[in-house]
Each structure stands twice: as structure tokens, then as C-alpha cells.
PDB file of N, CA and C in Angstrom:
ATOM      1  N   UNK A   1     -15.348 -82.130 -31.197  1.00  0.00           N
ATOM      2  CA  UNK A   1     -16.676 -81.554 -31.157  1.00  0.00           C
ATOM      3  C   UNK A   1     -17.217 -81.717 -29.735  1.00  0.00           C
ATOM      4  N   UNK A   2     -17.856 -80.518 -29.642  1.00  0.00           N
ATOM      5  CA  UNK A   2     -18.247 -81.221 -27.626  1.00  0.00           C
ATOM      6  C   UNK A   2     -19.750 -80.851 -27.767  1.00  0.00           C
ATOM      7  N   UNK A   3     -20.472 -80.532 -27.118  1.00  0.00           N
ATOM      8  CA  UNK A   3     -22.176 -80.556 -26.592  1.00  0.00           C
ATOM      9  C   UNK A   3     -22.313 -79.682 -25.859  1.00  0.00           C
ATOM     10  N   UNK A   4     -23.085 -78.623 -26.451  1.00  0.00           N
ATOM     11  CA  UNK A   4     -23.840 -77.668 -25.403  1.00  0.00           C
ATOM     12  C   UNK A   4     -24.999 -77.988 -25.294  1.00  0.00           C
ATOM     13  N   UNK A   5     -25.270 -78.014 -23.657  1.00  0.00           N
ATOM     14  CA  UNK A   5     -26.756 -77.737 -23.403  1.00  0.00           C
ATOM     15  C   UNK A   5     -27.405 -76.686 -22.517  1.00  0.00           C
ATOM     16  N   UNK A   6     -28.849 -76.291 -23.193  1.00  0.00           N
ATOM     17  CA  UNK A   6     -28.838 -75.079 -22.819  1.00  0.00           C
ATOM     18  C   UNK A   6     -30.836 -74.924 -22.138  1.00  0.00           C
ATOM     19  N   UNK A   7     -30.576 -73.897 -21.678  1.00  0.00           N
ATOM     20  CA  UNK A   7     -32.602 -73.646 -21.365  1.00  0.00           C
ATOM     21  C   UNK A   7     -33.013 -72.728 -21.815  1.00  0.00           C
ATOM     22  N   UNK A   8     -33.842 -72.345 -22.581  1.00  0.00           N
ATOM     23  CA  UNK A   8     -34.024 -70.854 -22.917  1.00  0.00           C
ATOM     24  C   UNK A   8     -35.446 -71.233 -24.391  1.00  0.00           C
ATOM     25  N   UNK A   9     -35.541 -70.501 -24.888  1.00  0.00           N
ATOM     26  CA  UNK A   9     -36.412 -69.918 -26.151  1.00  0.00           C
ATOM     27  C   UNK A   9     -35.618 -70.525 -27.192  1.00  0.00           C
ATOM     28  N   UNK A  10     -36.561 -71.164 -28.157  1.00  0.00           N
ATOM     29  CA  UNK A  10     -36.061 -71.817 -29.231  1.00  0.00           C
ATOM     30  C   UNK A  10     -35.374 -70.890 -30.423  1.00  0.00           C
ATOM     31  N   UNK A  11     -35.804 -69.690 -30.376  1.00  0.00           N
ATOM     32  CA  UNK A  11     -35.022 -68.181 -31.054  1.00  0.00           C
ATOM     33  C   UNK A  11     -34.022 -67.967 -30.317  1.00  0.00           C
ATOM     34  N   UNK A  12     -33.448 -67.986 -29.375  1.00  0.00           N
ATOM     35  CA  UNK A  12     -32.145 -67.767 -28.362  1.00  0.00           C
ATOM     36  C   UNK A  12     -31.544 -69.007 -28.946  1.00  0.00           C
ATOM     37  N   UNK A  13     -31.768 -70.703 -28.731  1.00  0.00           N
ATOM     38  CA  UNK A  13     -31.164 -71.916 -29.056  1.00  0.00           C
ATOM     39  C   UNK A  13     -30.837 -71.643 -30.187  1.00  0.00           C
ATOM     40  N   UNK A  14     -31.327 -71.052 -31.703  1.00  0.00           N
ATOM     41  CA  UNK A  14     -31.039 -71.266 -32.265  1.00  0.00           C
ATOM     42  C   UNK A  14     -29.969 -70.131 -33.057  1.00  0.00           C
ATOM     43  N   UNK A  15     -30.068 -69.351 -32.243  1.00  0.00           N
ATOM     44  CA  UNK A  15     -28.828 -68.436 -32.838  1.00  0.00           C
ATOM     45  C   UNK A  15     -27.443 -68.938 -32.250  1.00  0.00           C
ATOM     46  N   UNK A  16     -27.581 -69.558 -31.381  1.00  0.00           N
ATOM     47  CA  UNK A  16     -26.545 -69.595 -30.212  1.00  0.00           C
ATOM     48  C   UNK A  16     -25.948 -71.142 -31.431  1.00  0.00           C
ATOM     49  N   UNK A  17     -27.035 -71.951 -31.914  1.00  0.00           N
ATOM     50  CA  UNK A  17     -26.203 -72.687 -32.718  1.00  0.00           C
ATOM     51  C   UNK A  17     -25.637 -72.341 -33.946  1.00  0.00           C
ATOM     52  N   UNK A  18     -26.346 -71.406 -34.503  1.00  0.00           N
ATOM     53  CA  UNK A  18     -25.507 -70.942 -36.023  1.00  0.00           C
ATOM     54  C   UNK A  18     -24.225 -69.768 -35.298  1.00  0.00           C
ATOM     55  N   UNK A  19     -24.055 -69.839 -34.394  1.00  0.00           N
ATOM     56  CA  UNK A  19     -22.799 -69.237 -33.916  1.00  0.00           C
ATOM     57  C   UNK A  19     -21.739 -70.322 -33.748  1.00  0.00           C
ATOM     58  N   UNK A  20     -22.132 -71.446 -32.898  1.00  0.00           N
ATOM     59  CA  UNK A  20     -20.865 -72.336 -32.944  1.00  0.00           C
ATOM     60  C   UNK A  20     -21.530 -73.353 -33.526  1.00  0.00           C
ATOM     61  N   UNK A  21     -20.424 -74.353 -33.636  1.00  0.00           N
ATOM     62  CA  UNK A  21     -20.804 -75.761 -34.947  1.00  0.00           C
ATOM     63  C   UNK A  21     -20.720 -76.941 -33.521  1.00  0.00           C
ATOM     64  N   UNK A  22     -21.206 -76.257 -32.484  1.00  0.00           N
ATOM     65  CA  UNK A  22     -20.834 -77.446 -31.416  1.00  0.00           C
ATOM     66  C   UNK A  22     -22.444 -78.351 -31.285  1.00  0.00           C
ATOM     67  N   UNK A  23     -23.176 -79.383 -31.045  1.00  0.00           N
ATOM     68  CA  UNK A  23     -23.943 -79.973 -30.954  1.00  0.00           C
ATOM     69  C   UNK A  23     -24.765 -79.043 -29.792  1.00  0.00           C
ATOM     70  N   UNK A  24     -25.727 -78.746 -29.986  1.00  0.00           N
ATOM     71  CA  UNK A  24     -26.718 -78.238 -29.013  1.00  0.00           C
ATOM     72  C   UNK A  24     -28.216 -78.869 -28.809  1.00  0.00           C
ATOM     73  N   UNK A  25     -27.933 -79.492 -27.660  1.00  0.00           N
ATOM     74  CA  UNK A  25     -29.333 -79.923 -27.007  1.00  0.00           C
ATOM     75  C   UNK A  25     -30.099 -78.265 -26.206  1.00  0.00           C
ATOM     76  N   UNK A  26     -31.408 -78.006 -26.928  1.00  0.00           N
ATOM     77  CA  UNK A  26     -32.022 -76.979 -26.104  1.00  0.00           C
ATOM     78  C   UNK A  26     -33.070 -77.202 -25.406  1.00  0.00           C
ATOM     79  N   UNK A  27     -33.616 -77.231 -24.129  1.00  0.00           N
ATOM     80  CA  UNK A  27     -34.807 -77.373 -23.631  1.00  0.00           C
ATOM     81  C   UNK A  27     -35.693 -76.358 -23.537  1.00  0.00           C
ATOM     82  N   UNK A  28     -36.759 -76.034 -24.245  1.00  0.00           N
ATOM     83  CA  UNK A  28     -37.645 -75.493 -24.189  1.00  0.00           C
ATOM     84  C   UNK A  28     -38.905 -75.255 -23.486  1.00  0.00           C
ATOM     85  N   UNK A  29     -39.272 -75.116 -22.707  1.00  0.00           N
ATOM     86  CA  UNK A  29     -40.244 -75.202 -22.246  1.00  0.00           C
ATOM     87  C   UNK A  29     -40.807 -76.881 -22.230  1.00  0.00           C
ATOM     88  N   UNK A  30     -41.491 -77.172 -22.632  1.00  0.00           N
ATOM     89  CA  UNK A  30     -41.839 -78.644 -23.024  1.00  0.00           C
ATOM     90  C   UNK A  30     -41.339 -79.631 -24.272  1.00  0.00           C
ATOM     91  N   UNK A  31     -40.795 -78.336 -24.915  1.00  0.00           N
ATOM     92  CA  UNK A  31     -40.024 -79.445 -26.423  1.00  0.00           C
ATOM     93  C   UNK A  31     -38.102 -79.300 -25.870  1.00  0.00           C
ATOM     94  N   UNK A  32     -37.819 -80.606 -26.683  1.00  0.00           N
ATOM     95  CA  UNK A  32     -36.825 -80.178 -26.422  1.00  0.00           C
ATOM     96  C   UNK A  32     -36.158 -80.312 -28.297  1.00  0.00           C
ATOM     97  N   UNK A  33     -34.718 -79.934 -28.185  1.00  0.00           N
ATOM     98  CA  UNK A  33     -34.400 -79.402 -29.873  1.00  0.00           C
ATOM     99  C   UNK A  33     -33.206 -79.676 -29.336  1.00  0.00           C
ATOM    100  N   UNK A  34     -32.458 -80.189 -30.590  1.00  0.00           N
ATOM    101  CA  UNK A  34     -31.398 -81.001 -31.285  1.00  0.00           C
ATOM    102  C   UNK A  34     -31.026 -80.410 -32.375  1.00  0.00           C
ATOM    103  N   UNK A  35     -29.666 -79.633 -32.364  1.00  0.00           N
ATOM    104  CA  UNK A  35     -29.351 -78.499 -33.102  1.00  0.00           C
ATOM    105  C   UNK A  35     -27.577 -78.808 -33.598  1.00  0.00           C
ATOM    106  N   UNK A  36     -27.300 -78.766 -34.815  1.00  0.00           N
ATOM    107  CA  UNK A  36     -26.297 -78.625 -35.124  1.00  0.00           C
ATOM    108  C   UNK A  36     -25.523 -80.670 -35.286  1.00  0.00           C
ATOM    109  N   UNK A  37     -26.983 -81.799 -35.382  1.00  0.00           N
ATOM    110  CA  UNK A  37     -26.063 -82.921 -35.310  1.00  0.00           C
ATOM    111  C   UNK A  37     -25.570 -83.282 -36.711  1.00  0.00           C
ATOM    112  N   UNK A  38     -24.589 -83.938 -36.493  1.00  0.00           N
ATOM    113  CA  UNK A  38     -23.804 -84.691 -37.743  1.00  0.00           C
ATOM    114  C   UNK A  38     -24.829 -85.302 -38.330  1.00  0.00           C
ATOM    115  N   UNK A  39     -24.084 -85.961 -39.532  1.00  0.00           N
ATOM    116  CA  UNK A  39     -25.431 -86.940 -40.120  1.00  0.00           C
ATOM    117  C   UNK A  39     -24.652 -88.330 -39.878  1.00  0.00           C
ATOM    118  N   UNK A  40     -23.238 -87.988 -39.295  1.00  0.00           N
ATOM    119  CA  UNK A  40     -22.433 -89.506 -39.410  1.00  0.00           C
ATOM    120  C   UNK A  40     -22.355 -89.958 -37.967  1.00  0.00           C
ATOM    121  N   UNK A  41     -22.829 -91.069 -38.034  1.00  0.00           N
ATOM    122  CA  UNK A  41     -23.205 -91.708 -36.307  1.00  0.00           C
ATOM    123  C   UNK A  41     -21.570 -91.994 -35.883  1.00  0.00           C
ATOM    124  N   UNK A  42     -20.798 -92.182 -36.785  1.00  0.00           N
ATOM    125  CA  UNK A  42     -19.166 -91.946 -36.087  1.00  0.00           C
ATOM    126  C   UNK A  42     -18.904 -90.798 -35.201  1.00  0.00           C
ATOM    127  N   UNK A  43     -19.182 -89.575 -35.810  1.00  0.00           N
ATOM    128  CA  UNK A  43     -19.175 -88.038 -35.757  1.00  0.00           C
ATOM    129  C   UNK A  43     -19.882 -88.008 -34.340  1.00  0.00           C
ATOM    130  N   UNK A  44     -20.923 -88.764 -33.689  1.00  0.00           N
ATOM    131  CA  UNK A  44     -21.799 -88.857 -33.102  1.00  0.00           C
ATOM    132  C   UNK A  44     -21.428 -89.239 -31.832  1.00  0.00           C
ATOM    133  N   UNK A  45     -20.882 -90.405 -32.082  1.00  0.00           N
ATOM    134  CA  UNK A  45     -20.210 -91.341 -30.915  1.00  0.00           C
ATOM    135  C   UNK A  45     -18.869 -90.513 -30.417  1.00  0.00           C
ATOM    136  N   UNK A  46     -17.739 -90.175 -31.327  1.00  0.00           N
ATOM    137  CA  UNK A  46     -16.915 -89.537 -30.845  1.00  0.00           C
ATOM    138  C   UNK A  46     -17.186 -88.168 -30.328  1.00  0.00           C
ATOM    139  N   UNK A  47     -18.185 -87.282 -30.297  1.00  0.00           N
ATOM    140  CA  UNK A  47     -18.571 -85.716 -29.902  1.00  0.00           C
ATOM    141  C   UNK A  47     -18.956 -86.585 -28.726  1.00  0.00           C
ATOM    142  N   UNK A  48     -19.839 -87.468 -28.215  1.00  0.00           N
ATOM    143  CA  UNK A  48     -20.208 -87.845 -26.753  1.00  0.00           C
ATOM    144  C   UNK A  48     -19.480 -88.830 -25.718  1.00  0.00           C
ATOM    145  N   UNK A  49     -18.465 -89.135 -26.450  1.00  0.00           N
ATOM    146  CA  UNK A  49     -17.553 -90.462 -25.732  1.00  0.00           C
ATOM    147  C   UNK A  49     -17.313 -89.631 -24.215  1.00  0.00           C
ATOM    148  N   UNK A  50     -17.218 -90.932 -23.435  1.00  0.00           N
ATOM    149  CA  UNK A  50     -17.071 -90.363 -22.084  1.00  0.00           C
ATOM    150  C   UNK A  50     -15.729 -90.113 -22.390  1.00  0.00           C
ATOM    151  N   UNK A  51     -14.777 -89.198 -20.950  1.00  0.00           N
ATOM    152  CA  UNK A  51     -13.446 -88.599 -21.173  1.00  0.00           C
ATOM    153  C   UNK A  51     -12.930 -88.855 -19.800  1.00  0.00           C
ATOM    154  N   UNK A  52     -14.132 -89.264 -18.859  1.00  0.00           N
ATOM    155  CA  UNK A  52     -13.401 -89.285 -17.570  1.00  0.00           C
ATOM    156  C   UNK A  52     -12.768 -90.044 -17.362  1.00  0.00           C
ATOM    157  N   UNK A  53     -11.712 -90.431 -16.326  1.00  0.00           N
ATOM    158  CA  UNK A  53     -10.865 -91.372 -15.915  1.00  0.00           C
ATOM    159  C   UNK A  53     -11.237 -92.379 -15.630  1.00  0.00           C
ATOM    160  N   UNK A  54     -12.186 -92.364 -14.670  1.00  0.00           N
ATOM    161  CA  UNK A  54     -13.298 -93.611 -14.680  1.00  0.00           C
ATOM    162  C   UNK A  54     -13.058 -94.920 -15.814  1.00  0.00           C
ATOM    163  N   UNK A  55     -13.362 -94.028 -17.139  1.00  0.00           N
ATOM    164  CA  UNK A  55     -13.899 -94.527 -17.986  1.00  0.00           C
ATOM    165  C   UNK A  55     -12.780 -94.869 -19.087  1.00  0.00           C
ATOM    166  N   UNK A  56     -11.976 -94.398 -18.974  1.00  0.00           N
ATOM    167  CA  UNK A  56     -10.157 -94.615 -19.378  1.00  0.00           C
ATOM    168  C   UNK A  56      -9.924 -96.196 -18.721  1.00  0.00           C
ATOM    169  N   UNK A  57     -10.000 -95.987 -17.380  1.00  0.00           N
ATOM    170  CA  UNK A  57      -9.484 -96.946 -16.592  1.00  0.00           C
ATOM    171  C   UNK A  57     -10.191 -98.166 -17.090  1.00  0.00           C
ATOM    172  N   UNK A  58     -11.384 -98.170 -16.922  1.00  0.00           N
ATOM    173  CA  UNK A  58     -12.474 -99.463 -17.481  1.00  0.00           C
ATOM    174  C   UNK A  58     -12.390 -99.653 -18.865  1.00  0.00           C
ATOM    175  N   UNK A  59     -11.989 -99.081 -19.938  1.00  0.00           N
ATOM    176  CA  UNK A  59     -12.068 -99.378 -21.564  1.00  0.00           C
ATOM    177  C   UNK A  59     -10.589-100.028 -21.343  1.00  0.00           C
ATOM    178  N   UNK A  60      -9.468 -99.285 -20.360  1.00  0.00           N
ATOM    179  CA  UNK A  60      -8.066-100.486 -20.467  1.00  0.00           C
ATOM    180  C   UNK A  60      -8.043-101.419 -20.405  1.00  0.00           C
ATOM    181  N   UNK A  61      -9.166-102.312 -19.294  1.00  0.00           N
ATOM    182  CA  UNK A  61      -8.861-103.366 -18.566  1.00  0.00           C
ATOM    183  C   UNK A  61     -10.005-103.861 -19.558  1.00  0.00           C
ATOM    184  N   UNK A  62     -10.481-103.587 -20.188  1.00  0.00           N
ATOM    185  CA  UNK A  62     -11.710-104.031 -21.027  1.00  0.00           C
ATOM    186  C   UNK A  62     -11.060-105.480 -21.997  1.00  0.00           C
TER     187      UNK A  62
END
């Protein structure tokens, strides 16, 4: 699962999420909207886990 984020009209955000099942943060003007999250905080953690190498390297030596 990955994360889109996007700027636009909360009618644009929200079609754009019943199109894909990917997590969408939308900023709106002053609100912002949270579209498409799991209800399982597992589901949650793994869609945002970092991926960079960076962060490979530091969870090895962890």
C-alpha cells in the first residue's frame, strides 16, 4: 500500500480516492483530509515504513 498526497478541492481528493485504494492525504485549502485509511494500525505502519537505505542500514545494526 503506498500514500498519495495531493492539493486540490476536496471533490477532486475524493474521487481520486474511490479510484485507487492507496491512502490519500489531501490538503485543502485550510483543512486537510485523510482518505482511504485502514482501520488496522498494522496496515498503517507497514503502508508508511521508511524504504530508504538509510533506514535498512540503521534497523540492521539496530
Amino acid at each position: 500500500m503506498t500514500v498519495r498526497s495531493m492539493n486540490g478541492p476536496a471533490a477532486c481528493a475524493s474521487t481520486v480516492a474511490k479510484l485507487d485504494p492507496s491512502i490519500t492525504v489531501a490538503k485543502t485549502g485550510e483543512n486537510t483530509l485523510l482518505l482511504n485509511l485502514p482501520r488496522n494500525i498494522e496496515e498503517i505502519d507497514k503502508a508508511t515504513e521508511d524504504k530508504s537505505l538509510l533506514s535498512r542500514i540503521t534497523r540492521f545494526f539496530a
